[in-house]
Protein backbone atom coordinates (compact mmCIF):
# COMPACT_ATOMS: atom_id res chain seq x y z
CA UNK A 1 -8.70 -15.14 9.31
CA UNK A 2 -5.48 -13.69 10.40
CA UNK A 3 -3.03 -11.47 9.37
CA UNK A 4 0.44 -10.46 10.38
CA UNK A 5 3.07 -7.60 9.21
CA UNK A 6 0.91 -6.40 6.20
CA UNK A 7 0.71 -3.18 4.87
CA UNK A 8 -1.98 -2.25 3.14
CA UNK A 9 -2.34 1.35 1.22
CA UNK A 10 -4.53 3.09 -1.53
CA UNK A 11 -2.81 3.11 -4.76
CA UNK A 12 -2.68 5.54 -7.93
CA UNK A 13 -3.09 8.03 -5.20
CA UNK A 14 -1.65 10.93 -7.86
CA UNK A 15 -3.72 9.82 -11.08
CA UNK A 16 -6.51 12.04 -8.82
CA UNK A 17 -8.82 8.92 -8.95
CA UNK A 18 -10.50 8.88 -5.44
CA UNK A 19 -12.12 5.20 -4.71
CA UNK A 20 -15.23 5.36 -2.25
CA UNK A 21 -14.78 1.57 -0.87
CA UNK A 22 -12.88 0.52 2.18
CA UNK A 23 -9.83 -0.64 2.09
CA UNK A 24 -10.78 -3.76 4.44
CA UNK A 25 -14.26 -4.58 4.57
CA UNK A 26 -15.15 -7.80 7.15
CA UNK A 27 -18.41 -8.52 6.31
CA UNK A 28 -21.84 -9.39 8.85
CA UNK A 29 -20.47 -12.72 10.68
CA UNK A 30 -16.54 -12.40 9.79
CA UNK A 31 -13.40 -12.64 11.84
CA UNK A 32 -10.05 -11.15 11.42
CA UNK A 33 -7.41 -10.82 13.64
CA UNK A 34 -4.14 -9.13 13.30
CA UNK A 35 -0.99 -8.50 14.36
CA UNK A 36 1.02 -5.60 13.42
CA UNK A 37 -0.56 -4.38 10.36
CA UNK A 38 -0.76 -0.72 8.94
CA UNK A 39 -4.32 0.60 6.87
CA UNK A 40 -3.27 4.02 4.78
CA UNK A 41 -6.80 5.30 3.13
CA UNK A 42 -5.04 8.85 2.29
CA UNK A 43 -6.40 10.40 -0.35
CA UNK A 44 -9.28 8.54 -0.85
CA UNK A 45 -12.99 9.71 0.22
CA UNK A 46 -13.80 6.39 1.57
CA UNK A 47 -13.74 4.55 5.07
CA UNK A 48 -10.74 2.54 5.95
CA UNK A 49 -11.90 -0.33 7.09
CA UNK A 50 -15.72 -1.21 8.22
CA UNK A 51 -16.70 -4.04 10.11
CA UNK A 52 -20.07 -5.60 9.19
CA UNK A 53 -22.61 -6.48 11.87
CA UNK A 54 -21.70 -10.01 13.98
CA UNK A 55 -17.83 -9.42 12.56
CA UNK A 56 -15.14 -8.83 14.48
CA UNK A 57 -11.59 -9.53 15.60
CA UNK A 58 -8.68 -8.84 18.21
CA UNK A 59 -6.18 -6.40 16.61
CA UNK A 60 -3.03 -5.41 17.94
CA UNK A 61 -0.01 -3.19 17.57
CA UNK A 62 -1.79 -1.48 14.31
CA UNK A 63 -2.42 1.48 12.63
CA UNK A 64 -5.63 3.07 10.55
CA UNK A 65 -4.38 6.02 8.52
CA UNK A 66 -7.17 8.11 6.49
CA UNK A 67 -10.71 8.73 6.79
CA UNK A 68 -12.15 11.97 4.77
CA UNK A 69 -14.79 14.23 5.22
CA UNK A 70 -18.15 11.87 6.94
CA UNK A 71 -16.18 9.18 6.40
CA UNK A 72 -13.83 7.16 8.87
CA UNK A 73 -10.50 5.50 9.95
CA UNK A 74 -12.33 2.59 11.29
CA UNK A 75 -16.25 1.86 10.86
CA UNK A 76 -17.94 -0.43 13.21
CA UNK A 77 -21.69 -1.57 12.51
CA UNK A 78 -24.15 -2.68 14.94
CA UNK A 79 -23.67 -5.67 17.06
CA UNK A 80 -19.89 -5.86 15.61
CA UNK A 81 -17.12 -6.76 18.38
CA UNK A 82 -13.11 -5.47 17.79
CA UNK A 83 -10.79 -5.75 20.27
CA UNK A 84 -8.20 -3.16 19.99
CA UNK A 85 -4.92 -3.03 21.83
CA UNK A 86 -2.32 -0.49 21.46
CA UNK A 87 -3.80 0.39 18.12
CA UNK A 88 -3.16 4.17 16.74
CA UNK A 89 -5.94 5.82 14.50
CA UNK A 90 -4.75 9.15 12.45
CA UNK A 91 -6.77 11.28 10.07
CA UNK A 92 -10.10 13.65 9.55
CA UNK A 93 -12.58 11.26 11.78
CA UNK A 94 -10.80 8.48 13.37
CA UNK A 95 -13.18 6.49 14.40
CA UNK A 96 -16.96 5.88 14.54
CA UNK A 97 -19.79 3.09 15.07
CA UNK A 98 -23.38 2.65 14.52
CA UNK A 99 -25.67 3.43 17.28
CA UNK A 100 -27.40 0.34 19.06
């Protein structure tokens, strides 16, 4: 898939309801590019966004906001494949992958 100029953030942030899924999940085998797109997990105690073994994707120009405590701003499983250019990661743990 592909997506372009989309902003993405974790509502209801103040009702003190804290979701543990990912924003974006790509699941084992999935594709996603993007272009310009913003991630904002604050507040939650979840990962951003994960991609699932065999996924991946070329992003550019974005930006992963959140990750918590053992969690992260971008998860990336075994055998997954992102390209990332000129992409900015902010929060507790910014970014982590699975060991091969």
């Amino acid at each position: 898939g592909w997506m372009e100029g989309i902003t993405i953030r974790r509502p209801r942030i103040a009702t003190g309801v804290t979701p543990n899924d990912e924003i974006l999940r790509i699941e084992s085998g999935g594709r996603l590019d993007m272009f310009h797109c913003v991630f904002d997990n604050r507040g939650s105690v979840g990962n951003c966004v994960s991609v699932g073994s065999n996924a991946g994707g070329r992003w550019d120009n974005a930006t992963i906001n959140g990750g918590s405590k053992d969690k992260h701003g971008l998860f990336v499983e075994k055998n997954a494949r992102v390209e990332l250019i000129d992409v900015s990661f902010y929060g507790r743990s910014p970014l982590s992958s699975q060991s091969w």
